[in-house]
N, C-alpha and C. Protein backbone atom coordinates (compact mmCIF):
# COMPACT_ATOMS: atom_id res chain seq x y z
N UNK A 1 0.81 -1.21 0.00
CA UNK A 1 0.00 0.00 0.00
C UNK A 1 0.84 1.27 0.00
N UNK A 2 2.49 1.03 0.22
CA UNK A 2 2.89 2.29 0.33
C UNK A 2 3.36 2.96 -0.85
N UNK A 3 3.16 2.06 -2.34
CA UNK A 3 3.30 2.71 -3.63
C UNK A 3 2.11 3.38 -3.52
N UNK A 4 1.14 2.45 -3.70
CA UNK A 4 -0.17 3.35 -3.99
C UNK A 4 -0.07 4.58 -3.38
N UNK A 5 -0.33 4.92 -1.68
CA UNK A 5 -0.44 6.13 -0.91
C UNK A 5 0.63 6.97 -1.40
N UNK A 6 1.73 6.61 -1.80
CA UNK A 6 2.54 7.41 -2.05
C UNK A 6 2.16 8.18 -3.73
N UNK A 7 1.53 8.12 -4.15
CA UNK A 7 0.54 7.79 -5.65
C UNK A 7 -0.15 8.77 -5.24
N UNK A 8 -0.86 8.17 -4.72
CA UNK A 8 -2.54 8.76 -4.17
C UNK A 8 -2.52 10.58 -3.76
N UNK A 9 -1.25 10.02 -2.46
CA UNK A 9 -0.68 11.92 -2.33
C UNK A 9 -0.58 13.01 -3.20
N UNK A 10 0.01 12.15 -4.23
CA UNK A 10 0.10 13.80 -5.27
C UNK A 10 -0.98 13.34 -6.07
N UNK A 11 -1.63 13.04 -5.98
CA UNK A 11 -2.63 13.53 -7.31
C UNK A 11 -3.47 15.08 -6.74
N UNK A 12 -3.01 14.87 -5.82
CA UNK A 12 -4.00 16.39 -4.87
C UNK A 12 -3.74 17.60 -5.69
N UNK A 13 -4.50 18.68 -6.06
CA UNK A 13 -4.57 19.68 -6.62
C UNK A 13 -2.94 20.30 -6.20
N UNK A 14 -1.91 20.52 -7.07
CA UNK A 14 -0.81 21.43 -6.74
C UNK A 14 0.52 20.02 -6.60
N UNK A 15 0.21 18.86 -6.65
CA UNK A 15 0.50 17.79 -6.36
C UNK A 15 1.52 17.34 -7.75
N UNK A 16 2.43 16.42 -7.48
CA UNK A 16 3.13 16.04 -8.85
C UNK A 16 2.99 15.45 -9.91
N UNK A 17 1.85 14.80 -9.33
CA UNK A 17 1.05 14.19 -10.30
C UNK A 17 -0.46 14.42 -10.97
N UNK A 18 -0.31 16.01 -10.29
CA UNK A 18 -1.86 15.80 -10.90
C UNK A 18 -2.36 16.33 -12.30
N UNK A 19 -1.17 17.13 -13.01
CA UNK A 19 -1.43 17.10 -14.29
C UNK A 19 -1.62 15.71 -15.36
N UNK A 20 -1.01 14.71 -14.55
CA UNK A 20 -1.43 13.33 -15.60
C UNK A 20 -2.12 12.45 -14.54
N UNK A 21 -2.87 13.01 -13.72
CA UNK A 21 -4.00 12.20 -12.70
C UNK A 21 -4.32 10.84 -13.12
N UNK A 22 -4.90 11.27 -14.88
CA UNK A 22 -5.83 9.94 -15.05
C UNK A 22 -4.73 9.19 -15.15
N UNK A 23 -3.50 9.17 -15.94
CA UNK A 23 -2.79 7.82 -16.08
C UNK A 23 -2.02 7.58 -14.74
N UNK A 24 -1.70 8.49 -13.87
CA UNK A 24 -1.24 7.98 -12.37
C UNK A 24 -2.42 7.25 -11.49
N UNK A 25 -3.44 7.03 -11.49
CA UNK A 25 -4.26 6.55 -10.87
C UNK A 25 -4.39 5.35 -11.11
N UNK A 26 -3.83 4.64 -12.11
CA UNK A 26 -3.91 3.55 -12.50
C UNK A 26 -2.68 2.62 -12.44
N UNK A 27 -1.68 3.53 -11.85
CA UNK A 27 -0.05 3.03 -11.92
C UNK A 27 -0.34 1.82 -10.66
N UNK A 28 -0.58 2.13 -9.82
CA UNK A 28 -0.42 1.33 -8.78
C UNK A 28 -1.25 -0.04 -9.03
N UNK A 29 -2.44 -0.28 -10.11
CA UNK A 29 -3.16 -1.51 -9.98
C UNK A 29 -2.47 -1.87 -11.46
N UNK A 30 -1.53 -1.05 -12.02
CA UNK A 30 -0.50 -1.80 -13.43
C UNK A 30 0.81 -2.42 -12.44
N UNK A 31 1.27 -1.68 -11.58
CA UNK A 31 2.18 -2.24 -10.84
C UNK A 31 1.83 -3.92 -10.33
N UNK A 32 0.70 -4.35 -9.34
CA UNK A 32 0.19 -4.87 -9.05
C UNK A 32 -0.37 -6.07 -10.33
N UNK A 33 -0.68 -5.80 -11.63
CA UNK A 33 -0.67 -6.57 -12.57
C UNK A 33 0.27 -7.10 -13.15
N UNK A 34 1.40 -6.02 -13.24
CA UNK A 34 3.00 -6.50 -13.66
C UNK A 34 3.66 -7.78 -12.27
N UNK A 35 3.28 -7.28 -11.54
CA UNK A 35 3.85 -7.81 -10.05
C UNK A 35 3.01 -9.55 -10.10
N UNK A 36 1.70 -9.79 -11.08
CA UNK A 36 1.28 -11.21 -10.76
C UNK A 36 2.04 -11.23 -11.90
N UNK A 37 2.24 -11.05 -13.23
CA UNK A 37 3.08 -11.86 -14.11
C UNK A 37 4.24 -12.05 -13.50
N UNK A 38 5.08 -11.36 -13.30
CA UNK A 38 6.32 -11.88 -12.79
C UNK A 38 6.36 -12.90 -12.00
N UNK A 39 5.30 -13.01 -10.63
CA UNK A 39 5.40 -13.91 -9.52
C UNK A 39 5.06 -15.59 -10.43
N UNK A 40 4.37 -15.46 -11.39
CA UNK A 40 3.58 -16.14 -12.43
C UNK A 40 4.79 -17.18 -13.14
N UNK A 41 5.60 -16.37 -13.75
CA UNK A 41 6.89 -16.29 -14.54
C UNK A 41 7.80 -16.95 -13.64
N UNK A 42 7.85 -16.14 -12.13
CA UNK A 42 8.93 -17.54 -11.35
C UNK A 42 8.66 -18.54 -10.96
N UNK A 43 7.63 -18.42 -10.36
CA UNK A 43 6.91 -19.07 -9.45
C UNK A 43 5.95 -20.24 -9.64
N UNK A 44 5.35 -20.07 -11.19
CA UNK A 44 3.86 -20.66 -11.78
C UNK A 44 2.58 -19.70 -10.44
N UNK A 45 1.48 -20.80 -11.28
CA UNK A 45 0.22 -20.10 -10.69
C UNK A 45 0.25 -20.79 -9.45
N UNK A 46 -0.56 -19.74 -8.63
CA UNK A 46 -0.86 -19.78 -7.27
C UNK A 46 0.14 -19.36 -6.44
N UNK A 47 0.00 -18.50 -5.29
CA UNK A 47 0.61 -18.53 -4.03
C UNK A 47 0.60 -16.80 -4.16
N UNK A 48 0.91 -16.45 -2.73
CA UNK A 48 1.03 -15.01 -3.36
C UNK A 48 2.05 -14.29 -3.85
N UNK A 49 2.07 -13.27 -3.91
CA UNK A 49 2.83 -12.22 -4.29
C UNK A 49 3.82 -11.84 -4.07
N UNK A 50 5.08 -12.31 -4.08
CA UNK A 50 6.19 -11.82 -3.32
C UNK A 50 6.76 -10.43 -3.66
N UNK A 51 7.56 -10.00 -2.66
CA UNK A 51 8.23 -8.50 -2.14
C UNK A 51 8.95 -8.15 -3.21
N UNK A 52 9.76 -9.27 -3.89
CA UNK A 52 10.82 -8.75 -4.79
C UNK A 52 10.06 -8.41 -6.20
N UNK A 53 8.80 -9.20 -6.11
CA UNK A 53 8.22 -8.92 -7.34
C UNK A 53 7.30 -7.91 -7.85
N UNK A 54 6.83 -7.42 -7.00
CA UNK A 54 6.21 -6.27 -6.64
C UNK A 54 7.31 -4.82 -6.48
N UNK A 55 8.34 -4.74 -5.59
CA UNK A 55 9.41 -4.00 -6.23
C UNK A 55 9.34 -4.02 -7.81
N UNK A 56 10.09 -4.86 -8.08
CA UNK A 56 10.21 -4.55 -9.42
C UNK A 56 9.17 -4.15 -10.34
N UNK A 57 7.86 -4.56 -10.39
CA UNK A 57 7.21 -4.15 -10.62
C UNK A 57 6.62 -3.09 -10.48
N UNK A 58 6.54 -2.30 -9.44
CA UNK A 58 6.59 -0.86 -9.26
C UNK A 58 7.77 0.05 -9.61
N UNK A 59 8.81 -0.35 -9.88
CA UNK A 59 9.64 0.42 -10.74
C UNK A 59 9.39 0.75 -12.09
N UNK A 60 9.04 -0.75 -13.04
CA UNK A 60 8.23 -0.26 -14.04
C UNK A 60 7.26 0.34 -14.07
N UNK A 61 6.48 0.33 -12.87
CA UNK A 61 5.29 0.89 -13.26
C UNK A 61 5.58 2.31 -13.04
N UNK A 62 6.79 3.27 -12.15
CA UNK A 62 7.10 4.35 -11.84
C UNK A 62 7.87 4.91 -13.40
N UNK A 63 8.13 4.13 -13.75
CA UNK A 63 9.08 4.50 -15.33
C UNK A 63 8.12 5.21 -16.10
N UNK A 64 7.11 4.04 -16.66
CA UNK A 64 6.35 4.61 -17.04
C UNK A 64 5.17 6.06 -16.64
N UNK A 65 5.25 5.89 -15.46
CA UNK A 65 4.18 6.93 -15.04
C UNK A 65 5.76 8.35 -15.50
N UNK A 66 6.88 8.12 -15.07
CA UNK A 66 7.67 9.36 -14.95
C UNK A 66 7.50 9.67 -16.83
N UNK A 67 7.54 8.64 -17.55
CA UNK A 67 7.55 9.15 -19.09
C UNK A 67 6.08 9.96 -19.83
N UNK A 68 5.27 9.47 -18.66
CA UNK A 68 4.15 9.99 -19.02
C UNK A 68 3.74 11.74 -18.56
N UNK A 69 4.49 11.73 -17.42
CA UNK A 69 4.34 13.26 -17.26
C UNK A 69 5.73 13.65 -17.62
N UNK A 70 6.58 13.14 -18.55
CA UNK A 70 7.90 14.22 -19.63
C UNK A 70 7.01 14.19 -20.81
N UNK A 71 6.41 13.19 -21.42
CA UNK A 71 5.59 13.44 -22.78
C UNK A 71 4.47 14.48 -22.21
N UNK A 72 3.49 14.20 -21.23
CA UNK A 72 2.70 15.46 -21.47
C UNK A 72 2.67 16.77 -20.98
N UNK A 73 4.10 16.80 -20.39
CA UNK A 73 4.55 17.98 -20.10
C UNK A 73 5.37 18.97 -21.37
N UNK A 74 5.66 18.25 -22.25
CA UNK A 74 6.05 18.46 -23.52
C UNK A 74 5.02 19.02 -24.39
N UNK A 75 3.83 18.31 -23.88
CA UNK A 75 2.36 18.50 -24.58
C UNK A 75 2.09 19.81 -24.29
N UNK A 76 2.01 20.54 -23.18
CA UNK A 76 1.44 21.24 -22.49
C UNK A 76 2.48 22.94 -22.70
N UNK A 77 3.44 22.43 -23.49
CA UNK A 77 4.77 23.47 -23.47
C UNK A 77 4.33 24.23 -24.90
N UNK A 78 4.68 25.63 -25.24
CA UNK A 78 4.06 26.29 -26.34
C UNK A 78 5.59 25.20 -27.26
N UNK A 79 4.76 25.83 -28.45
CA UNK A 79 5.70 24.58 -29.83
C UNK A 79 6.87 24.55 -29.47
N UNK A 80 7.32 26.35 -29.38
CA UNK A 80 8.96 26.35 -29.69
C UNK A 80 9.63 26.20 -28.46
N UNK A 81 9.13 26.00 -27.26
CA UNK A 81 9.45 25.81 -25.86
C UNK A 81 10.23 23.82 -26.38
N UNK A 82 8.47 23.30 -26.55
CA UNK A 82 8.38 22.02 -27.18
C UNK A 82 9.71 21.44 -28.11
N UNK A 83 10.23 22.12 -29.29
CA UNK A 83 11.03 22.12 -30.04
C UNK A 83 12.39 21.94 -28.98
N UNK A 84 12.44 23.25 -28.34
CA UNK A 84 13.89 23.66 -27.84
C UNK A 84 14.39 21.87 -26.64
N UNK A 85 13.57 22.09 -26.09
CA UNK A 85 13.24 20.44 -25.10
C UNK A 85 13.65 19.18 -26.27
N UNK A 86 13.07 18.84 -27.29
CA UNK A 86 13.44 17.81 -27.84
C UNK A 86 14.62 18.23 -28.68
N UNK A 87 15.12 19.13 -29.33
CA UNK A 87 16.44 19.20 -29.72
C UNK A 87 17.38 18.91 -28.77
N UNK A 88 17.66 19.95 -27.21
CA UNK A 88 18.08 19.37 -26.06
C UNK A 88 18.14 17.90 -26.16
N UNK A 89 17.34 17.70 -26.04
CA UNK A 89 17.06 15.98 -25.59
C UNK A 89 18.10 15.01 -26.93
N UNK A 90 17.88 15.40 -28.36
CA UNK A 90 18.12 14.98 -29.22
C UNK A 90 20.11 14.99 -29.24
N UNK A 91 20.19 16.55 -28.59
CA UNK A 91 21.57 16.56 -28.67
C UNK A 91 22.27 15.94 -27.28
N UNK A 92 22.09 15.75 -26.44
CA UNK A 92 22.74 14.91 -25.24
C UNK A 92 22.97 13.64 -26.21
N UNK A 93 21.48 12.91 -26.69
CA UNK A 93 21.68 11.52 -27.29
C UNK A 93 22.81 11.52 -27.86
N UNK A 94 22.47 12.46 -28.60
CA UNK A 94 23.94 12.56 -30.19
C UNK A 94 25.54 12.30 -29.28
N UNK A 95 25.72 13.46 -28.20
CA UNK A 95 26.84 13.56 -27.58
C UNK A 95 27.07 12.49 -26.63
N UNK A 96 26.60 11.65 -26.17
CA UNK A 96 26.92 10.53 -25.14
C UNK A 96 27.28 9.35 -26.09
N UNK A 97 26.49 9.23 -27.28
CA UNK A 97 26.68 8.19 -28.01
C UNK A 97 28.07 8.68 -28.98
N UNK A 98 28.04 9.83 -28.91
CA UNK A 98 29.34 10.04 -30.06
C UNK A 98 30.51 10.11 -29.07
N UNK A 99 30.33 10.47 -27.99
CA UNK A 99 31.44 10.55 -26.79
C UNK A 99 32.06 12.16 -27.10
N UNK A 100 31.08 13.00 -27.44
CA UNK A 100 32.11 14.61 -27.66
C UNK A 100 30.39 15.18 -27.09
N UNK A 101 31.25 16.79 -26.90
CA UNK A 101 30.14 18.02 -26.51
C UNK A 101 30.13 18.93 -28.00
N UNK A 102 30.18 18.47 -29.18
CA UNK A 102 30.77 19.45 -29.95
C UNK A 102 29.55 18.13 -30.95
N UNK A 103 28.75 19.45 -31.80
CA UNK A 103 27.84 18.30 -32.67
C UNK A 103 27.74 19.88 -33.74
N UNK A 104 28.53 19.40 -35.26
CA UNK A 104 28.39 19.87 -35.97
C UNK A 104 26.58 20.46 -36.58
N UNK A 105 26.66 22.15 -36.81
CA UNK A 105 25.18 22.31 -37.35
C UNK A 105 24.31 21.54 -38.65
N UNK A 106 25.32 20.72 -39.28
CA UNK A 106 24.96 20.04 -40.09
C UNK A 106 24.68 19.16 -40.05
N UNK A 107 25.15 17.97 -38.76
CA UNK A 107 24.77 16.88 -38.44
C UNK A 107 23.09 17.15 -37.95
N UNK A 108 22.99 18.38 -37.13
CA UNK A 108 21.50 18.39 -36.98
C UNK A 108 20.63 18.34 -37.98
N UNK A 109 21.49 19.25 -38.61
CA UNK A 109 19.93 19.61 -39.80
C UNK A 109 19.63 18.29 -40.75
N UNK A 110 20.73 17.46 -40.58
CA UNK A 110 20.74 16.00 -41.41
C UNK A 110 19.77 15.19 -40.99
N UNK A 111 20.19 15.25 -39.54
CA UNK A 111 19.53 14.21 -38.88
C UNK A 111 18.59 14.21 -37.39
N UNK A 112 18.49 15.77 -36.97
CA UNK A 112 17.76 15.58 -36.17
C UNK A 112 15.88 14.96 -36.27
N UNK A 113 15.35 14.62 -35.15
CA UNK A 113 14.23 14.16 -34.80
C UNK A 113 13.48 14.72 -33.91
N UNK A 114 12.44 15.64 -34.01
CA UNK A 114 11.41 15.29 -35.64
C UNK A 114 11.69 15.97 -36.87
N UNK A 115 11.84 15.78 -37.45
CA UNK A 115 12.36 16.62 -38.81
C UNK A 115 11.94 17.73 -39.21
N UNK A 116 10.76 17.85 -38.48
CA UNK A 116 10.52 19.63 -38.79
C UNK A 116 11.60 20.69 -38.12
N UNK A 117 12.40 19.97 -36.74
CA UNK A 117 13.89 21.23 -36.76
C UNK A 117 14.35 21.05 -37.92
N UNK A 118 14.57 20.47 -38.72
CA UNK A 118 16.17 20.63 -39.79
C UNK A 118 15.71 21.89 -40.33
N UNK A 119 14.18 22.69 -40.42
CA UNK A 119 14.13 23.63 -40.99
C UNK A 119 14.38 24.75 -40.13
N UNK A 120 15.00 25.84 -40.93
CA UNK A 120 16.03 26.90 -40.73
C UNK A 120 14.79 27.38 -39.32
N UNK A 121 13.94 28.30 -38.99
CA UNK A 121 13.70 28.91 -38.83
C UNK A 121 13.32 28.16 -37.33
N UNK A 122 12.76 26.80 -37.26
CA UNK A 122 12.26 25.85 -36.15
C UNK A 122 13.84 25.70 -35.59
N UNK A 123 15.01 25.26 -36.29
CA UNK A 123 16.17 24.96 -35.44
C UNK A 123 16.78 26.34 -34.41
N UNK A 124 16.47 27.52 -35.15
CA UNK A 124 16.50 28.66 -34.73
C UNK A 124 16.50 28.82 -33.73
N UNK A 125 15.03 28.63 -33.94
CA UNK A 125 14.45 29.61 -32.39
C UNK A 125 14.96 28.23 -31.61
N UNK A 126 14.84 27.11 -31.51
CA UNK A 126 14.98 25.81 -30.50
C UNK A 126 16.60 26.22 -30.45
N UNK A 127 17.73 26.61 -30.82
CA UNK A 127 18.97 26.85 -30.07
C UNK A 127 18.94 28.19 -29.58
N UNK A 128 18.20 29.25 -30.10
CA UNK A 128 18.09 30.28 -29.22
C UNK A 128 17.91 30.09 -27.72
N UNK A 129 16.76 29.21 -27.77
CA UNK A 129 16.07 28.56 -26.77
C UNK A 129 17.02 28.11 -25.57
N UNK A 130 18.04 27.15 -25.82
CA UNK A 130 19.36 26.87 -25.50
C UNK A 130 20.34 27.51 -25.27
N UNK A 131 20.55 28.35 -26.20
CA UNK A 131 21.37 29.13 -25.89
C UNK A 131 21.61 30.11 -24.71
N UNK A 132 19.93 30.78 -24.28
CA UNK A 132 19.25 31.30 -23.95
C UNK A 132 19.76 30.37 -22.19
N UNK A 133 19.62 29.25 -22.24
CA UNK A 133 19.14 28.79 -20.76
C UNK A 133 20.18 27.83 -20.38
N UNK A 134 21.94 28.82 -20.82
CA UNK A 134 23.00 27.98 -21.20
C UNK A 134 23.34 26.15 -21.49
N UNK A 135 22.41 26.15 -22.31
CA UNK A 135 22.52 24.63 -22.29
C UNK A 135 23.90 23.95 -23.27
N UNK A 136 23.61 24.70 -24.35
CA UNK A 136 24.69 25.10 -25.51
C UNK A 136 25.20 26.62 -25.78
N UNK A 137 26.44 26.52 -26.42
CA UNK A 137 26.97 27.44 -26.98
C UNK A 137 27.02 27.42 -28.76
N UNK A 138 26.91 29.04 -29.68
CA UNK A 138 27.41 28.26 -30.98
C UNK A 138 28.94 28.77 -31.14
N UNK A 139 28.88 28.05 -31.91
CA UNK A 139 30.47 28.59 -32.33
C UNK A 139 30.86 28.22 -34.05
N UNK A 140 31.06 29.27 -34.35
CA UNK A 140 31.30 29.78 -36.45
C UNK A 140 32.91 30.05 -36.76
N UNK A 141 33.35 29.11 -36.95
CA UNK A 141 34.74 29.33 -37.37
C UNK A 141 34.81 29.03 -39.55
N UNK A 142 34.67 30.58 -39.61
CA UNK A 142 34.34 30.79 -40.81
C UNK A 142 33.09 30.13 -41.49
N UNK A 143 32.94 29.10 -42.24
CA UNK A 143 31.91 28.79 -42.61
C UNK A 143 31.07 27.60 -41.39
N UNK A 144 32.27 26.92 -41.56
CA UNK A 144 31.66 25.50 -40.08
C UNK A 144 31.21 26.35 -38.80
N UNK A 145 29.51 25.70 -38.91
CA UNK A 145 29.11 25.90 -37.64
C UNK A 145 28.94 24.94 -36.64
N UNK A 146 29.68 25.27 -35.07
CA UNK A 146 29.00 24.18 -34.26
C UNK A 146 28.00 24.26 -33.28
N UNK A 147 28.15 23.36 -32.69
CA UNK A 147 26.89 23.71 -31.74
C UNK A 147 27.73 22.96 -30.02
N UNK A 148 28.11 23.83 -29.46
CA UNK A 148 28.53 23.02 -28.16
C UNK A 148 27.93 22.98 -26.95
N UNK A 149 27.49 21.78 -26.71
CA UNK A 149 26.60 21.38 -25.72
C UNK A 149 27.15 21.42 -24.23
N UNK A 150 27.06 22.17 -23.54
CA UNK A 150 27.64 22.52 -21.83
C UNK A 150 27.93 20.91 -21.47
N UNK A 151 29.15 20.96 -20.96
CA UNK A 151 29.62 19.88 -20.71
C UNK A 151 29.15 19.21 -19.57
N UNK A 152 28.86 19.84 -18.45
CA UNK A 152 28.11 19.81 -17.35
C UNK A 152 27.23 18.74 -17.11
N UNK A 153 26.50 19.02 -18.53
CA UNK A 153 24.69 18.27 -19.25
C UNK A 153 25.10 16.84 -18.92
N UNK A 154 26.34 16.52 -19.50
CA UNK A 154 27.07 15.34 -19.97
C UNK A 154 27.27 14.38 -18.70
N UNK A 155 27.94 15.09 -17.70
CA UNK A 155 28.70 14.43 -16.42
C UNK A 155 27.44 13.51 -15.46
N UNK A 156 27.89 11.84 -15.88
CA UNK A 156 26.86 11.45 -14.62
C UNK A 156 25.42 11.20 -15.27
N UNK A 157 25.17 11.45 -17.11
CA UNK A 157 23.87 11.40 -17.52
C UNK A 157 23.04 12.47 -16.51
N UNK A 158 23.11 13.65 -16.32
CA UNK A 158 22.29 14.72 -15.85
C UNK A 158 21.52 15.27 -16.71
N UNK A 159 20.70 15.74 -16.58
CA UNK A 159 20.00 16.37 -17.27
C UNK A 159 19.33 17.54 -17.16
């Protein structure tokens, strides 16, 4: 009961969860559903519920509830707020997987996701955006432009 109550608490008006109420209200009896497959999976049918399985199962079920209020908090953000957040997001990926803070302006416009940044005016304002709330720096050495992502972002997967 102490996922649930701990659940239950914020859905209260001003609460952390209460902008995605309806899908947090349901975390705790998905937890609890995840928690009989598993016991199911080790165990076979019958007997109850064990501790470890239910942990774990409330972790997934906390994953999901945490992805659900970053997507509809994304929802809820004006476009280019929206934009600036998933470029962010897009460029950590780029830089952890490439192992540098330094992501050429061309690699974005190639390949970022969703493809409406690669256009001039959406990538814009979304590194202004950044720029703006030191997340990145640019930097123009004659024609090559880069884009350098605060190293900070990087250390420890922070975000």
């Amino acid at each position: 009961m102490i996922f649930h109550d701990a659940i239950e608490s914020e859905l209260r008006s001003g609460g952390e969860l209460y902008d995605v109420r309806d899908v947090a209200s349901k975390t705790a009896d998905n937890a609890a559903r995840i928690a009989t497959l598993f016991q199911i999976f080790e165990h076979g049918s019958g007997g109850a519920i064990g501790l470890a399985a239910f942990e774990g199962a409330s972790r997934i079920a906390a994953w999901h509830l945490h992805e659900a209020r970053r997507f509809y908090g994304e929802l809820a953000l004006p476009e280019e707020q929206a934009n600036a957040a998933r470029l962010d997001s897009w460029l950590l990926d780029y830089c952890r997987r490439e192992k540098t803070n330094i992501v050429p302006r061309r690699e974005v416009q190639r390949n970022v996701t969703p493809g409406h940044l690669r256009q001039k005016t959406a990538l814009d304002f979304a590194l202004a955006e950044l720029v703006e709330a030191d997340r990145v720096q640019l930097v123009q050495d004659g024609r090559r432009k880069e884009i350098h992502v605060n190293p900070a972002l990087l250390e420890g997967g922070n975000q």
